[in-house]
C-alpha atoms as a PDB file:
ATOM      1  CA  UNK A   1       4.043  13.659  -0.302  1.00  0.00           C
ATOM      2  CA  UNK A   2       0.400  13.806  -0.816  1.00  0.00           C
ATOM      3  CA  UNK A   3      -2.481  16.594  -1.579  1.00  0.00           C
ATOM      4  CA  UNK A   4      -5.886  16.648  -2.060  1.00  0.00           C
ATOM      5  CA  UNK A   5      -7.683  19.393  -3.949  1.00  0.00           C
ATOM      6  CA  UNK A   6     -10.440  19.795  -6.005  1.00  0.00           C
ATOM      7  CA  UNK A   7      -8.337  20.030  -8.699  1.00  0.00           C
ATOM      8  CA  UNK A   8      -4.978  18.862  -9.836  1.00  0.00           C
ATOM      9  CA  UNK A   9      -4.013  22.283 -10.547  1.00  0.00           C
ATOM     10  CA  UNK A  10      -4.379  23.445  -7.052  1.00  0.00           C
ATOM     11  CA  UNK A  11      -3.449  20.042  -5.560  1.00  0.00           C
ATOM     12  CA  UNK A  12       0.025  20.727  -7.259  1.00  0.00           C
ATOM     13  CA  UNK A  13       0.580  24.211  -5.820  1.00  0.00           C
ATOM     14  CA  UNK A  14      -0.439  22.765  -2.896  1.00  0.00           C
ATOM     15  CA  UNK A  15       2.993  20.793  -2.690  1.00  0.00           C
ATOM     16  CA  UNK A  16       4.954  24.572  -2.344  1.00  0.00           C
ATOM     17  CA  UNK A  17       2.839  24.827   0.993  1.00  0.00           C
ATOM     18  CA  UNK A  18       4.160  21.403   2.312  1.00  0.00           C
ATOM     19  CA  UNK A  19       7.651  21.467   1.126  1.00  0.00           C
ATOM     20  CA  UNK A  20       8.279  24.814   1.006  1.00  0.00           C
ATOM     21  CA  UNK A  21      10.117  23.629  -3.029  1.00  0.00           C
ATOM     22  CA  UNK A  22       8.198  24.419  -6.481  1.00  0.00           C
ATOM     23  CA  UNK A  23       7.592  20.848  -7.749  1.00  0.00           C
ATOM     24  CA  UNK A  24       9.623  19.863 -10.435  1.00  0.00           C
ATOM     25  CA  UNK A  25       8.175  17.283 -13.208  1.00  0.00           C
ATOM     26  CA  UNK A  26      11.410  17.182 -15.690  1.00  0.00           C
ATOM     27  CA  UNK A  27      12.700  14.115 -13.712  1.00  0.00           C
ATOM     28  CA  UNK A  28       8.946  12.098 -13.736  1.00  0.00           C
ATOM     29  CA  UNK A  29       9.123   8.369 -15.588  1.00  0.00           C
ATOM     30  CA  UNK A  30       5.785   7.632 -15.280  1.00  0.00           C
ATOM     31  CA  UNK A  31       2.197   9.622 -14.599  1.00  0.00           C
ATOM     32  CA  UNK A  32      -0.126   6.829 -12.971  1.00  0.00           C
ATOM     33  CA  UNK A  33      -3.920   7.651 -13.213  1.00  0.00           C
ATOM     34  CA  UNK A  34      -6.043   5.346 -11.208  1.00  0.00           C
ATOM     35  CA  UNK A  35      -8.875   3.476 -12.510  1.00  0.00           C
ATOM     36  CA  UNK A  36     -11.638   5.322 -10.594  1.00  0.00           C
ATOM     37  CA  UNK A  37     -10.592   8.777 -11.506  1.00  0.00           C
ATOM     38  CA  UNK A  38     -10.440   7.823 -15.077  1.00  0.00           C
ATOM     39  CA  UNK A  39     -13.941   6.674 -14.577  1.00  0.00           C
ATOM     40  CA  UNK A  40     -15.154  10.087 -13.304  1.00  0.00           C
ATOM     41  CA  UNK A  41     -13.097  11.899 -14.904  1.00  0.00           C
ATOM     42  CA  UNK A  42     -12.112  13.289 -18.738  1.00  0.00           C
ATOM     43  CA  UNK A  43      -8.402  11.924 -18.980  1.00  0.00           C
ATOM     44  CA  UNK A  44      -8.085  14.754 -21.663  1.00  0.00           C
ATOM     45  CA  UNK A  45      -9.158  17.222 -18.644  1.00  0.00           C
ATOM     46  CA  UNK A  46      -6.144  15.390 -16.397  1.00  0.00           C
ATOM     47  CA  UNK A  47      -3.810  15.401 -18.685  1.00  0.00           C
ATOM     48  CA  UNK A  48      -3.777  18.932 -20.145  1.00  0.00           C
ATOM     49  CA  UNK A  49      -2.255  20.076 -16.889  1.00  0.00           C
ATOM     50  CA  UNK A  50       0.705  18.018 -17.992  1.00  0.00           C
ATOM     51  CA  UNK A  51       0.120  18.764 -21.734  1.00  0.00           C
ATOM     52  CA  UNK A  52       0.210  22.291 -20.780  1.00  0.00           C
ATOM     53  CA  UNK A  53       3.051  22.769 -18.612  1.00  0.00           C
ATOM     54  CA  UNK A  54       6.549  23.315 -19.941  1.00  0.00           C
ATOM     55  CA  UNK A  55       8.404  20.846 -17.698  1.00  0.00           C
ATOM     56  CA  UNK A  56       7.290  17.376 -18.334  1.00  0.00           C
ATOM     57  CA  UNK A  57       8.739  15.685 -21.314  1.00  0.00           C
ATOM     58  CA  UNK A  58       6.534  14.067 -23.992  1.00  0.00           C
ATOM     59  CA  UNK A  59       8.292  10.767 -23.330  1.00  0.00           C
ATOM     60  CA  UNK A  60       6.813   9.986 -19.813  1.00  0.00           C
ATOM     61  CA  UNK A  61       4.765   7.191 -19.758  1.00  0.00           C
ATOM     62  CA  UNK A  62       1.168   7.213 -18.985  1.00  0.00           C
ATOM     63  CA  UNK A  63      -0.245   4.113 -17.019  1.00  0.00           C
ATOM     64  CA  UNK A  64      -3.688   3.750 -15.698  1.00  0.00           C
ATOM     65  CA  UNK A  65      -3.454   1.709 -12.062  1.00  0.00           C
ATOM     66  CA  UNK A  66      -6.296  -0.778 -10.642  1.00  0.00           C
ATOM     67  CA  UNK A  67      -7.212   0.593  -6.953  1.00  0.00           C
ATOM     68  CA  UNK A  68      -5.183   3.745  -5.525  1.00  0.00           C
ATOM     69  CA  UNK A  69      -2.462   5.155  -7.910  1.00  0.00           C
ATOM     70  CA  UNK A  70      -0.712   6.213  -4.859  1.00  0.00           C
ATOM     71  CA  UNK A  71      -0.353   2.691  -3.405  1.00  0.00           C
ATOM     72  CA  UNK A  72       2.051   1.817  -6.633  1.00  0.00           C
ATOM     73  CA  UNK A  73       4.690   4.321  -5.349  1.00  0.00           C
ATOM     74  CA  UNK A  74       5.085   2.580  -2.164  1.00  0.00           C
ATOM     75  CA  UNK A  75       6.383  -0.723  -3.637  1.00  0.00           C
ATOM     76  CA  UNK A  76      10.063  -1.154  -3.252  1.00  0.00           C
ATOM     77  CA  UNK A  77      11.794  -1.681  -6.985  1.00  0.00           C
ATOM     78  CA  UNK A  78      13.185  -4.733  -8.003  1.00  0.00           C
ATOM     79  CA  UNK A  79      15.690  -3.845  -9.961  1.00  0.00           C
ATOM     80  CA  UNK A  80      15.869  -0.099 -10.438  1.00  0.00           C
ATOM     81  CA  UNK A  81      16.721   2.919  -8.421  1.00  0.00           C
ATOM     82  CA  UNK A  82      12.848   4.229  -7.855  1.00  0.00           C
ATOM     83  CA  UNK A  83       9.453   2.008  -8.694  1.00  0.00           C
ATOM     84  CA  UNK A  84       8.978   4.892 -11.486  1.00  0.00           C
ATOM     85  CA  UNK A  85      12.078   3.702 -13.252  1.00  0.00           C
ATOM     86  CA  UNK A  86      11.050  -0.093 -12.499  1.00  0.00           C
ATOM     87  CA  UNK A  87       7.314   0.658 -14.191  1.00  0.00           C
ATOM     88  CA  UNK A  88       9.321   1.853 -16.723  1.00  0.00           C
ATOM     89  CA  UNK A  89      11.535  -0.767 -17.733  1.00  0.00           C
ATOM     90  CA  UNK A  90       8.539  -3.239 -16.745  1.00  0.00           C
ATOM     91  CA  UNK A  91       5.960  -1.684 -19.176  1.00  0.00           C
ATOM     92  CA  UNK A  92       8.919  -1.637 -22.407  1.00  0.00           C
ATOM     93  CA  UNK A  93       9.819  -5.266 -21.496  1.00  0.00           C
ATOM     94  CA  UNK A  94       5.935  -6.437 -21.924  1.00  0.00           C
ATOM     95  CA  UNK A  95       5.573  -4.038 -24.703  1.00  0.00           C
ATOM     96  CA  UNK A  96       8.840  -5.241 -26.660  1.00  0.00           C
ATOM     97  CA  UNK A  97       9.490  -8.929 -25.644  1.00  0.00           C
ATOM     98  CA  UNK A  98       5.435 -10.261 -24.910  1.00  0.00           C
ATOM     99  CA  UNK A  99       3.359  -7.755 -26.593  1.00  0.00           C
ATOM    100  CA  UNK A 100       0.736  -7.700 -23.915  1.00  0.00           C
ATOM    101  CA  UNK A 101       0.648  -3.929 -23.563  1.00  0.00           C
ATOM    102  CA  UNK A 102       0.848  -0.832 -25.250  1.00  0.00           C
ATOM    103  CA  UNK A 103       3.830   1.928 -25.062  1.00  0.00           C
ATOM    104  CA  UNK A 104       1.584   5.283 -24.391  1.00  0.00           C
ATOM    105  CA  UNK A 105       3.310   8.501 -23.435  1.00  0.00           C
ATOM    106  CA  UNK A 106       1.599  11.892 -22.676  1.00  0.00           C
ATOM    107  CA  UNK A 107       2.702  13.027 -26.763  1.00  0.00           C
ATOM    108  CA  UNK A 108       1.105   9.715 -27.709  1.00  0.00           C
ATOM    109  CA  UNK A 109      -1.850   9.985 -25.380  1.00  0.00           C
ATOM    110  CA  UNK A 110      -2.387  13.697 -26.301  1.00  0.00           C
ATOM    111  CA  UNK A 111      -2.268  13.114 -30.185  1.00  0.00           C
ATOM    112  CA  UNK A 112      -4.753   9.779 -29.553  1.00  0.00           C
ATOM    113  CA  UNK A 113      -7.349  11.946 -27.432  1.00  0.00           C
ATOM    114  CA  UNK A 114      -7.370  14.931 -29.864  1.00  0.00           C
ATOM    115  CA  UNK A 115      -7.909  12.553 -33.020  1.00  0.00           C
ATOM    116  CA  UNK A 116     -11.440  11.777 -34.843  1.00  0.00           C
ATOM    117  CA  UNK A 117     -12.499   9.245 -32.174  1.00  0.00           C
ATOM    118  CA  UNK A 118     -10.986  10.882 -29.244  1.00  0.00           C
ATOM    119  CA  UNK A 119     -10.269   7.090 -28.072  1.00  0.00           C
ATOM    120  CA  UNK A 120      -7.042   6.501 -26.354  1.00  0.00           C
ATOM    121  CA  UNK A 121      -5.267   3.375 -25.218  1.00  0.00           C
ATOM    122  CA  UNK A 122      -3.234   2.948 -21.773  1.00  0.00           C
ATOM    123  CA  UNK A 123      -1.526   0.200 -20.220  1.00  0.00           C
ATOM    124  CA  UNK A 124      -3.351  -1.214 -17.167  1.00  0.00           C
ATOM    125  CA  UNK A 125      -1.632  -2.352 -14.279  1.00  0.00           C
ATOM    126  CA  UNK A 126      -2.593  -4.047 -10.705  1.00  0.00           C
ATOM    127  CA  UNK A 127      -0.543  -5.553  -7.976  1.00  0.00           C
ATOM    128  CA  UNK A 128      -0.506  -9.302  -7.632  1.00  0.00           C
ATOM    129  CA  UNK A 129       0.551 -10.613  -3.756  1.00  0.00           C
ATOM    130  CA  UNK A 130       2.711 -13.473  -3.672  1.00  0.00           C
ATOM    131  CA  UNK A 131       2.208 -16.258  -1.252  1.00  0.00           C
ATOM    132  CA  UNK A 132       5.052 -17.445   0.531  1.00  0.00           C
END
């Protein structure tokens, strides 16, 4: 499902209108922010609606995504039950076994943004097509 809204507040409530269901974000793995609305945007600004809200857990990951967030939750997992889970287990096996990312969640993203610097790190992610 997908609304548009001028802001993510109201693009949220938005889903009650389509689905007739209060969204529910207790169940979320990972929050992908693409690279353009970073760009434009304060990720502090984005993220305090999750900050904020009572249901997500301080253990979902945060990602940023090259191109369209959205196009990430089309891809059929590999291995898990839903691409959020497969992000998941994707961004702790390059975290834990390569070291060529970082393991941010929205408590470790919120505590980074509200320190001295106010800089945060995410892990970056694009989509690579195979040949063959």
């Amino acid at each position: 499902m997908e609304t548009e809204a001028n802001t993510i507040f109201e693009a949220i409530r938005d889903i009650t209108i389509h689905s007739g269901r209060k969204a529910k974000w207790d169940h979320m793995r990972v929050i992908l922010i693409s690279e353009q609305v970073i760009k434009r945007h304060d990720i502090g600004e984005i993220m305090d609606f999750f900050s904020r809200d009572h249901e997500p857990r301080g253990t979902v990951l945060v990602m940023a995504a090259k191109g369209k967030a959205g196009k990430y939750l089309n891809v059929s997992p590999f291995i898990e039950s839903t691409i959020g889970e497969q992000l998941r287990t994707m961004e702790y096996s390059a975290t834990r076994y390569s070291a060529k990312t970082v393991k941010t969640n929205l408590l470790d993203l919120t505590i980074q943004l509200k320190s001295q610097v106010g800089i945060a790190l995410l892990p970056y992610i694009q989509l690579y097509k195979q040949n063959g």
